[in-house]
PDB file of N, CA and C in Angstrom:
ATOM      1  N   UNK A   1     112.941 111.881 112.131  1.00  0.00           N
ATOM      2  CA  UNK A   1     113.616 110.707 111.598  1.00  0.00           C
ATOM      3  C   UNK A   1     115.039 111.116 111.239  1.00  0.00           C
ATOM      4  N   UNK A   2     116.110 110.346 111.896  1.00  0.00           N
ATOM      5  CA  UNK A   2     117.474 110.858 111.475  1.00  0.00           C
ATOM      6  C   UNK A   2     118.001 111.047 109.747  1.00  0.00           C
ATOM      7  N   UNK A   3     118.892 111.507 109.121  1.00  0.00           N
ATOM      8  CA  UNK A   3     119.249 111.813 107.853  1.00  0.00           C
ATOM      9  C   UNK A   3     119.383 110.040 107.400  1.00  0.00           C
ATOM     10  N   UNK A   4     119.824 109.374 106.153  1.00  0.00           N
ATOM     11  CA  UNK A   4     119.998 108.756 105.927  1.00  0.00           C
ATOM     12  C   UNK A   4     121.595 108.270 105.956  1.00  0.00           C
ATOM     13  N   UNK A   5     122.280 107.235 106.558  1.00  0.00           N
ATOM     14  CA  UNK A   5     123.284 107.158 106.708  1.00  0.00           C
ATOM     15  C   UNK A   5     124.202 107.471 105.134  1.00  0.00           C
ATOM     16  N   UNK A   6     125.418 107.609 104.721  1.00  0.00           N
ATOM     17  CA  UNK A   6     126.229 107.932 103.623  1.00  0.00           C
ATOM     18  C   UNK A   6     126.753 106.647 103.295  1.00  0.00           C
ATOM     19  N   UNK A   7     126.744 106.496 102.713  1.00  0.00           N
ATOM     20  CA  UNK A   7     127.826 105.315 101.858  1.00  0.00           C
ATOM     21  C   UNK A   7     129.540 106.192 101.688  1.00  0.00           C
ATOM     22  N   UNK A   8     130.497 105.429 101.906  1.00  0.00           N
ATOM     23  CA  UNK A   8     131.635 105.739 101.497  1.00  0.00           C
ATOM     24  C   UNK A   8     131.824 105.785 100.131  1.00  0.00           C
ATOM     25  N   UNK A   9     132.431 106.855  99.491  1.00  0.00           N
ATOM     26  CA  UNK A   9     132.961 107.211  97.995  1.00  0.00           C
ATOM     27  C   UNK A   9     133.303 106.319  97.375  1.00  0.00           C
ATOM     28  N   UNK A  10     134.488 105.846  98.415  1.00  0.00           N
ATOM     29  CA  UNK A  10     135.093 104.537  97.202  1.00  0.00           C
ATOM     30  C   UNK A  10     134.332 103.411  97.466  1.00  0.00           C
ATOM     31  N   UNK A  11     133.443 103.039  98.537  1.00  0.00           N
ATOM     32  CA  UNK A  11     132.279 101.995  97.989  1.00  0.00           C
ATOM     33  C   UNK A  11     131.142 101.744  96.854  1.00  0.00           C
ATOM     34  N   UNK A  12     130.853 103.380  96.670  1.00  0.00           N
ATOM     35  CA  UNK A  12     129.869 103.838  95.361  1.00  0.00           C
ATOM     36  C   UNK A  12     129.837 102.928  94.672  1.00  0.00           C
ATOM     37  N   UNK A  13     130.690 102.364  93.939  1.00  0.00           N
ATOM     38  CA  UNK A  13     130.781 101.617  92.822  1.00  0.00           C
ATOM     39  C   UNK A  13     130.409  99.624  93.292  1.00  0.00           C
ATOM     40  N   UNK A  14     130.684  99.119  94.256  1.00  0.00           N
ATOM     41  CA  UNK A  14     130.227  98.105  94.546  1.00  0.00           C
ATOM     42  C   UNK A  14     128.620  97.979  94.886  1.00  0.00           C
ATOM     43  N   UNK A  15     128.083  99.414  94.919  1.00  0.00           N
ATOM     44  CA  UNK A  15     126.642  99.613  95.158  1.00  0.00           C
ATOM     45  C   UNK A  15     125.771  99.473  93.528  1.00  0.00           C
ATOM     46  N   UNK A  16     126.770 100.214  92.947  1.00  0.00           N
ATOM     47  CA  UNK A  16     125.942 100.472  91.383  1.00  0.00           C
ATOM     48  C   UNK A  16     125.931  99.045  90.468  1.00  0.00           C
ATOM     49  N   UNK A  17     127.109  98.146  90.813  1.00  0.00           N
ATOM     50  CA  UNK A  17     126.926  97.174  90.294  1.00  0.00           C
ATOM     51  C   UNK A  17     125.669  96.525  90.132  1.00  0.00           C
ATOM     52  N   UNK A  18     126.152  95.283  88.851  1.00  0.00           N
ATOM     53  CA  UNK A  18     124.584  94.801  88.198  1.00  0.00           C
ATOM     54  C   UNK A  18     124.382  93.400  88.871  1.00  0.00           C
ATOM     55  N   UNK A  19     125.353  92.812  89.604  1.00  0.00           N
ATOM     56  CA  UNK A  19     125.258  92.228  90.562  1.00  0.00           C
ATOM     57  C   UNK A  19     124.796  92.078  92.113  1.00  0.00           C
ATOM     58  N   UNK A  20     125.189  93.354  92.527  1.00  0.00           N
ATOM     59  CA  UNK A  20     124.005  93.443  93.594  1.00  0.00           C
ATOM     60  C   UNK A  20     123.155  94.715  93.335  1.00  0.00           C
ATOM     61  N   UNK A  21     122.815  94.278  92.667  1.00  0.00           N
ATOM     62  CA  UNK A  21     121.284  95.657  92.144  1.00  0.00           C
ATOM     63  C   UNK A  21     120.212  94.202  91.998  1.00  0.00           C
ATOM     64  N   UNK A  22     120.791  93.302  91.115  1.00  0.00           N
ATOM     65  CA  UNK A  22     120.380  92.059  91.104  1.00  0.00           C
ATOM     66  C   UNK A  22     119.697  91.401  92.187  1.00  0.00           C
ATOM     67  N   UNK A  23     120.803  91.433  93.059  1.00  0.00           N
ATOM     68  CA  UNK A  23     120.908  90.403  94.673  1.00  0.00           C
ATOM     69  C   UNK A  23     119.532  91.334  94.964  1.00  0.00           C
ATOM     70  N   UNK A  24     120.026  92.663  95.284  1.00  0.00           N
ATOM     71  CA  UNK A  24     119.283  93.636  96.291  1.00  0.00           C
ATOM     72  C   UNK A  24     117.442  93.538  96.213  1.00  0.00           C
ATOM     73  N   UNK A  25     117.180  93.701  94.503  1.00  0.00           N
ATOM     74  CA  UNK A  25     115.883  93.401  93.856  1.00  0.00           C
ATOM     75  C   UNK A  25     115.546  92.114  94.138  1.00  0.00           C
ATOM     76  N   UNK A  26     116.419  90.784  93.928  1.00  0.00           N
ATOM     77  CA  UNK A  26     115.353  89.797  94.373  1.00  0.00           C
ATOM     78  C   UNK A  26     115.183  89.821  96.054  1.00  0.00           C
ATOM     79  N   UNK A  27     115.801  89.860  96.645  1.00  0.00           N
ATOM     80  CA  UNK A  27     115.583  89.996  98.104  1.00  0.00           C
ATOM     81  C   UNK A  27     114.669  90.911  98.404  1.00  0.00           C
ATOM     82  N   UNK A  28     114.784  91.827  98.207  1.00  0.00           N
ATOM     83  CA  UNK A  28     113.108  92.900  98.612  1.00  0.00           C
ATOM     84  C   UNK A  28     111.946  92.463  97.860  1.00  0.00           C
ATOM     85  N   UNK A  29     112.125  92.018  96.576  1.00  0.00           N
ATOM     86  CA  UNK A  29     111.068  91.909  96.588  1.00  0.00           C
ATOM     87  C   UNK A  29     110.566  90.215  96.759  1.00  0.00           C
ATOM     88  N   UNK A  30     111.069  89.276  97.417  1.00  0.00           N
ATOM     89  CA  UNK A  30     111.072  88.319  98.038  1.00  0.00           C
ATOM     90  C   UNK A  30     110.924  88.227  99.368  1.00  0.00           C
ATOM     91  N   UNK A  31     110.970  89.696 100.187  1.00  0.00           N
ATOM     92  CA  UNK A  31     110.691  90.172 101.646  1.00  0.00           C
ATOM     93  C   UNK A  31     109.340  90.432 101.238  1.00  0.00           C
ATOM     94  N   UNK A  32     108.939  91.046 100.261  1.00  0.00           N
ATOM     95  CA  UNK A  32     107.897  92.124 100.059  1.00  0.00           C
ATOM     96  C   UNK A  32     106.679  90.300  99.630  1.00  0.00           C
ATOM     97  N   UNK A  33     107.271  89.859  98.818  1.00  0.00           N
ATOM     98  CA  UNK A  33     106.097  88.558  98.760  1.00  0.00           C
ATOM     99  C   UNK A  33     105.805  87.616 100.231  1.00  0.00           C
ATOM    100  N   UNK A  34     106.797  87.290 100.912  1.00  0.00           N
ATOM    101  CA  UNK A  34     106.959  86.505 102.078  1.00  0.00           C
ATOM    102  C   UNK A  34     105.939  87.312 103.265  1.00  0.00           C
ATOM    103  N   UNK A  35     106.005  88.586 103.298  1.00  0.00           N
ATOM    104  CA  UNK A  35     105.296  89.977 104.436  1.00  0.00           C
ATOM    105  C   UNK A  35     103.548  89.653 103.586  1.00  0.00           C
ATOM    106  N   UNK A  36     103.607  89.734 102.294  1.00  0.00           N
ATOM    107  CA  UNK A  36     101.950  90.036 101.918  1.00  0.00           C
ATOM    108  C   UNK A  36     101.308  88.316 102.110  1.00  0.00           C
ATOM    109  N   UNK A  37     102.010  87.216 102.113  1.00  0.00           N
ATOM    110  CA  UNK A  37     101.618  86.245 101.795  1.00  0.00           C
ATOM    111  C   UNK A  37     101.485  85.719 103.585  1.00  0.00           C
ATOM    112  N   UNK A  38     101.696  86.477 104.778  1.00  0.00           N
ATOM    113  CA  UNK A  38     101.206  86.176 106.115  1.00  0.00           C
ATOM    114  C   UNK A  38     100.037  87.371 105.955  1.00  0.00           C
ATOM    115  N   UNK A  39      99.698  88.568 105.332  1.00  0.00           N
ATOM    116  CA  UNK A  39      99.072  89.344 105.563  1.00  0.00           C
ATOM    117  C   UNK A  39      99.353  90.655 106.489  1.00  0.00           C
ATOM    118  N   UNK A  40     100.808  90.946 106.649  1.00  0.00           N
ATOM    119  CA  UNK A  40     101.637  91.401 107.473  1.00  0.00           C
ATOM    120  C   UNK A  40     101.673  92.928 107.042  1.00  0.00           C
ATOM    121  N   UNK A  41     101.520  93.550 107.959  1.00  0.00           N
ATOM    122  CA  UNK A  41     101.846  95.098 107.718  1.00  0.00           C
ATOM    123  C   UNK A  41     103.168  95.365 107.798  1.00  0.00           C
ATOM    124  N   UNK A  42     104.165  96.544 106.925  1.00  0.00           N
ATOM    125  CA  UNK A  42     105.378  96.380 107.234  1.00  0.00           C
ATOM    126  C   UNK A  42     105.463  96.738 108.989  1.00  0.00           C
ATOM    127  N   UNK A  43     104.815  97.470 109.588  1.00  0.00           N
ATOM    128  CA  UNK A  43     104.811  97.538 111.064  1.00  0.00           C
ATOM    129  C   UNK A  43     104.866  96.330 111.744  1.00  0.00           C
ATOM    130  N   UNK A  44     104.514  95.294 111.249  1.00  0.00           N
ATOM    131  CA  UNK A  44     103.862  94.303 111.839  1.00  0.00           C
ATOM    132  C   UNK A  44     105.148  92.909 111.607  1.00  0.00           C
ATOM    133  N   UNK A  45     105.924  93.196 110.932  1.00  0.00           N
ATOM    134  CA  UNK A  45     107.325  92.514 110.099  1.00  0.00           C
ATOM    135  C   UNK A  45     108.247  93.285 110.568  1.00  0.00           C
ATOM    136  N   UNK A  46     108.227  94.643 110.774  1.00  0.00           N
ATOM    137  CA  UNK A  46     109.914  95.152 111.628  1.00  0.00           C
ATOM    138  C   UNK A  46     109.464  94.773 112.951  1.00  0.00           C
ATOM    139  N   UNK A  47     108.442  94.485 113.656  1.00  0.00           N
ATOM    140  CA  UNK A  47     108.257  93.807 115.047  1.00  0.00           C
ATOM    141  C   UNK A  47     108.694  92.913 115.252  1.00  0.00           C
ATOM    142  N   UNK A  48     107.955  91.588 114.037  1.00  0.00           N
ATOM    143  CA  UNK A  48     108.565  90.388 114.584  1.00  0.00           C
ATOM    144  C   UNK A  48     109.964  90.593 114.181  1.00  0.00           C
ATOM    145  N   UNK A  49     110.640  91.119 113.669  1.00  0.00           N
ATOM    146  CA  UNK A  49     111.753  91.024 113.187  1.00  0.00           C
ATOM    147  C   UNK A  49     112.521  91.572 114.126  1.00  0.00           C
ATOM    148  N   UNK A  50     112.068  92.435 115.043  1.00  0.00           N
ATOM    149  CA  UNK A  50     112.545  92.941 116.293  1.00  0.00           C
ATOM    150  C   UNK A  50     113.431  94.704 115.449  1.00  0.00           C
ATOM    151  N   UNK A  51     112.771  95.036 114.832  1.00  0.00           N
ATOM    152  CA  UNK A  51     113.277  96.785 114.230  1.00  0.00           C
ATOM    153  C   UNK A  51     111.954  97.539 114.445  1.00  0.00           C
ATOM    154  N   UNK A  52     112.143  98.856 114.204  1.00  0.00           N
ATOM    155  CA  UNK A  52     111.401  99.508 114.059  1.00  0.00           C
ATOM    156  C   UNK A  52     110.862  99.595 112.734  1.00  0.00           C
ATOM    157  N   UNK A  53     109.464  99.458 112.177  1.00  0.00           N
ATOM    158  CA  UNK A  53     109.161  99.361 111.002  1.00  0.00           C
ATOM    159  C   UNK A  53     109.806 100.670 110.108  1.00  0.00           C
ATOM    160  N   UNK A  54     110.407 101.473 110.125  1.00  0.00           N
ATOM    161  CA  UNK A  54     111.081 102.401 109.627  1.00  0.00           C
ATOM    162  C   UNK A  54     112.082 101.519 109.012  1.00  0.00           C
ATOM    163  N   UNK A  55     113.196 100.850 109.606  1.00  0.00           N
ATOM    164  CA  UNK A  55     113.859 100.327 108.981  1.00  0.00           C
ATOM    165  C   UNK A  55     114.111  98.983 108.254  1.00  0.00           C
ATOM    166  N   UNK A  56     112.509  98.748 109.015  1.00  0.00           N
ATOM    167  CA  UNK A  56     111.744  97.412 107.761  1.00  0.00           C
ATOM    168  C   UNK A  56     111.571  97.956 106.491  1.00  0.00           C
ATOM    169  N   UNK A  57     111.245  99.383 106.600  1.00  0.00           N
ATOM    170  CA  UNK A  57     110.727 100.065 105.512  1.00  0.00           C
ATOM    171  C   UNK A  57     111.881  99.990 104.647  1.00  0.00           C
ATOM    172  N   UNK A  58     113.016 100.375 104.885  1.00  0.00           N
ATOM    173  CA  UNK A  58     114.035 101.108 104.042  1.00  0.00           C
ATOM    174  C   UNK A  58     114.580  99.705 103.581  1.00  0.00           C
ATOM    175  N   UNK A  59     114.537  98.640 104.529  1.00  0.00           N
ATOM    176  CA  UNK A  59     115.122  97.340 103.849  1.00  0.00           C
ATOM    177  C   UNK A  59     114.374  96.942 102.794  1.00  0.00           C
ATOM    178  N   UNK A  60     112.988  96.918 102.660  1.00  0.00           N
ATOM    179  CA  UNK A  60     111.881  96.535 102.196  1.00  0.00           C
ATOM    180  C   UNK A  60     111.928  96.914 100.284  1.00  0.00           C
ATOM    181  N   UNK A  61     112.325  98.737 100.804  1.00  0.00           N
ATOM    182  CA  UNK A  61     112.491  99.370  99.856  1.00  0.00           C
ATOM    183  C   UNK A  61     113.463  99.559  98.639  1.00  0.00           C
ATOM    184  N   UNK A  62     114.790  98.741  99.563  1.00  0.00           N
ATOM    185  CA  UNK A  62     116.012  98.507  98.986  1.00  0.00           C
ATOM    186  C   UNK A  62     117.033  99.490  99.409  1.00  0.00           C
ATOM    187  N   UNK A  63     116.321 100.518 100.339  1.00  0.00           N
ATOM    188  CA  UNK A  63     117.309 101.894 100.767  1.00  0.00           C
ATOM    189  C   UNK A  63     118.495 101.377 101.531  1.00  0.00           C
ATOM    190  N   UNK A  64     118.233  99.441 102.077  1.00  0.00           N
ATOM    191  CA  UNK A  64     119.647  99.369 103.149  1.00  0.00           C
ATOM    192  C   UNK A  64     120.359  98.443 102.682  1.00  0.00           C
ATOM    193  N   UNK A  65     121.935  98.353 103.243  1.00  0.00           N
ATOM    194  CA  UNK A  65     122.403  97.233 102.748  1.00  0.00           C
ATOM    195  C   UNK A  65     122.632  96.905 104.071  1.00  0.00           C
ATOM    196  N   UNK A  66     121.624  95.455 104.022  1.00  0.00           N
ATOM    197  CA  UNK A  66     121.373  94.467 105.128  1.00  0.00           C
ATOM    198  C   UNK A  66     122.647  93.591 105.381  1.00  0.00           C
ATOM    199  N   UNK A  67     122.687  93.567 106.910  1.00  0.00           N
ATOM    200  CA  UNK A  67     123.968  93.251 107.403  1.00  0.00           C
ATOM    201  C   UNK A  67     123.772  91.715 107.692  1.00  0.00           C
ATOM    202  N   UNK A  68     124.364  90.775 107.881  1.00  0.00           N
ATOM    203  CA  UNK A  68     124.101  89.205 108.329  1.00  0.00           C
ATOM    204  C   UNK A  68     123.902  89.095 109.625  1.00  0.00           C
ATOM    205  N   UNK A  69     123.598  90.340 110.654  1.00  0.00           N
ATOM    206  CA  UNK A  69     123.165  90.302 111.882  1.00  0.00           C
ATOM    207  C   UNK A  69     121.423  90.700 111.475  1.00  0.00           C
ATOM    208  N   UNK A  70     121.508  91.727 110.693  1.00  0.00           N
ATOM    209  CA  UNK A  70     119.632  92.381 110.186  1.00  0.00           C
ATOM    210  C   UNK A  70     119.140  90.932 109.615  1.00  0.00           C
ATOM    211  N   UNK A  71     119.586  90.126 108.738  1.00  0.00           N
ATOM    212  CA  UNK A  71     119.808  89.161 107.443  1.00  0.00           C
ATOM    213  C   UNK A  71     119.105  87.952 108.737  1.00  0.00           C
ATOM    214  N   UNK A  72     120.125  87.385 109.858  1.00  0.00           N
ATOM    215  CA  UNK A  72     119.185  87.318 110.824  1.00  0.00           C
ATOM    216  C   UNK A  72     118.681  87.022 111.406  1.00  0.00           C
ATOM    217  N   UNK A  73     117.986  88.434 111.884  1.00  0.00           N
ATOM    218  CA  UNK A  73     116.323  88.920 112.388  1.00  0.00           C
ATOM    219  C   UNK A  73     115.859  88.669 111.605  1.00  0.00           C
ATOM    220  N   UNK A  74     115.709  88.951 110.430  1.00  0.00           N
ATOM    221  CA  UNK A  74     114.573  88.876 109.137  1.00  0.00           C
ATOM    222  C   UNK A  74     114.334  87.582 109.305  1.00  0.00           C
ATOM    223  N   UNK A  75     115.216  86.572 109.190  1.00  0.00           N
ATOM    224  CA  UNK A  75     115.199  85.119 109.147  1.00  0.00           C
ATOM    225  C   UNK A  75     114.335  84.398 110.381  1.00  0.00           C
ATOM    226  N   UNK A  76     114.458  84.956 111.764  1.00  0.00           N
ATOM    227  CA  UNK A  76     113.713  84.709 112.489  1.00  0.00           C
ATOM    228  C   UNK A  76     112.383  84.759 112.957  1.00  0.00           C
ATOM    229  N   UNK A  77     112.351  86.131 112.626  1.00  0.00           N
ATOM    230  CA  UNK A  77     110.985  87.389 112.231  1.00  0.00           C
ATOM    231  C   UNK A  77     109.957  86.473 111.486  1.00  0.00           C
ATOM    232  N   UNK A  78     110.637  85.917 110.223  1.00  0.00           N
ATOM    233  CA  UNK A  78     109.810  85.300 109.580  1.00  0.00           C
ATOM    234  C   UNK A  78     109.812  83.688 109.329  1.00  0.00           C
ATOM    235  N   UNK A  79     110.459  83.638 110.605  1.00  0.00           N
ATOM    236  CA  UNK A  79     110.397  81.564 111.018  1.00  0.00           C
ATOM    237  C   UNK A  79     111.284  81.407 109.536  1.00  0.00           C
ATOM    238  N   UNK A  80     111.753  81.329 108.665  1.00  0.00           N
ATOM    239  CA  UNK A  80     112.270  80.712 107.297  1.00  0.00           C
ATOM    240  C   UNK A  80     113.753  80.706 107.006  1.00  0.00           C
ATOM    241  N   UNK A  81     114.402  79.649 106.199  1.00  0.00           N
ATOM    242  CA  UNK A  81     115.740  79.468 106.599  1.00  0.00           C
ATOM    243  C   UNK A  81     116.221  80.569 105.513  1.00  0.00           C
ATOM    244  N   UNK A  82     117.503  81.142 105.606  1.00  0.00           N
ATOM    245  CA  UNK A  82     118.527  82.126 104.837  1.00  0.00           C
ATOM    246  C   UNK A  82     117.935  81.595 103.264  1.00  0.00           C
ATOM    247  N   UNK A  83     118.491  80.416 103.413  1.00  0.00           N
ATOM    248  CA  UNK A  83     118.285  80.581 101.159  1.00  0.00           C
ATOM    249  C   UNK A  83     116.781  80.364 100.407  1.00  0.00           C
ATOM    250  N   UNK A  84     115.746  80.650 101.801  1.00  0.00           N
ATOM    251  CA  UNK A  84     114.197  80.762 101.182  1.00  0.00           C
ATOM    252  C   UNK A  84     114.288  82.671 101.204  1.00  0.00           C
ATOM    253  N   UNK A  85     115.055  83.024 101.388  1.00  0.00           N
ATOM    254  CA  UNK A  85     114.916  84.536 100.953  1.00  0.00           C
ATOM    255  C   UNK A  85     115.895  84.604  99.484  1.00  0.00           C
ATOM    256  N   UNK A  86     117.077  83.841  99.152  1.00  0.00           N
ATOM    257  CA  UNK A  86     117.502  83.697  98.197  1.00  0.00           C
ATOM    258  C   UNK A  86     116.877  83.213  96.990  1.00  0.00           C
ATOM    259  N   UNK A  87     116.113  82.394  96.946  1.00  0.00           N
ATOM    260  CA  UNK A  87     115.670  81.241  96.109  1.00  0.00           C
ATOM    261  C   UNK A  87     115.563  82.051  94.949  1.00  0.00           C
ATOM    262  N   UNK A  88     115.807  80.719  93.522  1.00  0.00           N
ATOM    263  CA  UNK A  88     115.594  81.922  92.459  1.00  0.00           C
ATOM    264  C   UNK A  88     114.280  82.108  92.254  1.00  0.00           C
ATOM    265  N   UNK A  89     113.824  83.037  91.160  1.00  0.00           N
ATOM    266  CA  UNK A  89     112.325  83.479  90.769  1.00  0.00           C
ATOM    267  C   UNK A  89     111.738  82.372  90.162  1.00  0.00           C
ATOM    268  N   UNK A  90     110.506  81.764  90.301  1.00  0.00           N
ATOM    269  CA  UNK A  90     110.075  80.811  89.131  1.00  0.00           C
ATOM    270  C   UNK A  90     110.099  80.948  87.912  1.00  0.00           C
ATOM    271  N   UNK A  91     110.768  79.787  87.505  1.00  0.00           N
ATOM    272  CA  UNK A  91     111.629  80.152  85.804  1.00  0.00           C
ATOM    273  C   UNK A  91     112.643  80.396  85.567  1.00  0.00           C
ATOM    274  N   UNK A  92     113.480  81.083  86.669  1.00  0.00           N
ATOM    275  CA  UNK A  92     114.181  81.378  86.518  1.00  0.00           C
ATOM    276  C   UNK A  92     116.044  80.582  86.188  1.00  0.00           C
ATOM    277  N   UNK A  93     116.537  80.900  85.509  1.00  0.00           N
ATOM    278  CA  UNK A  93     117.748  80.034  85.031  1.00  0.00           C
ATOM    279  C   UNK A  93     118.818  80.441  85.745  1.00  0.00           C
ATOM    280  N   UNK A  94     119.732  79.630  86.138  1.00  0.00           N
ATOM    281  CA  UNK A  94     121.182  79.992  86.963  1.00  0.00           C
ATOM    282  C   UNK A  94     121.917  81.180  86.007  1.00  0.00           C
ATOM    283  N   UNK A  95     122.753  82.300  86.128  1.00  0.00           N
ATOM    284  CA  UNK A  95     123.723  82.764  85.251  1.00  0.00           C
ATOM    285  C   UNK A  95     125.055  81.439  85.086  1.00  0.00           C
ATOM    286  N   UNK A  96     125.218  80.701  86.192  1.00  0.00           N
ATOM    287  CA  UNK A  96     126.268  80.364  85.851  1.00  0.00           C
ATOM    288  C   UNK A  96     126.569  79.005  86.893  1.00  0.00           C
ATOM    289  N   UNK A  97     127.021  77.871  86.076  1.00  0.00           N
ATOM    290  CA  UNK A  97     126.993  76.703  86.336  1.00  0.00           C
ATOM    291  C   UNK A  97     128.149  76.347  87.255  1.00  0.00           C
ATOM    292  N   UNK A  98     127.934  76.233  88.601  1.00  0.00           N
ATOM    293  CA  UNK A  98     128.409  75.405  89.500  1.00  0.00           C
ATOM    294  C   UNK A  98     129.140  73.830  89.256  1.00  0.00           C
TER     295      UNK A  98
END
């Protein structure tokens, strides 16, 4: 399995943010409910999704930052439109009013 790609130095800091640590957590684990709720192996979700489940894995896991070409596949993979992977958590309150 190749090394894990590097992040650039001076990106570091747009990674650590509490904003997309935020984003990153509800999306995986909104991949991770959407995959158990067909009964889907992650093998079976980087297929339809057209990846190798390796890098279903690492998306899954939060190891990638998913590109709007990966963003998608995922979308297709799993028949469902872009902001049903967004949606907020049940209960959950806006930070900030539109």
């Amino acid at each position: 399995m190749p090394a894990p790609r590097r992040r650039r130095v001076e990106r570091q800091p747009q990674y650590e943010g509490a904003a997309y640590r935020e984003l990153q957590r509800r999306f995986t684990a909104k991949l991770r409910e959407l995959r158990e709720a067909r009964a889907w192996t992650q093998e079976e979700a980087g297929a339809r999704c057209g990846m190798l489940m390796q890098q279903y894995q690492r998306i899954e896991a939060g190891g990638a930052n998913v590109t709007f070409t990966t963003l998608a596949r995922i979308c297709e993979g799993f028949a469902i439109d872009v902001a049903d992977v967004f949606d907020r958590e049940p209960g959950a309150t806006p930070s900030r009013s539109r």
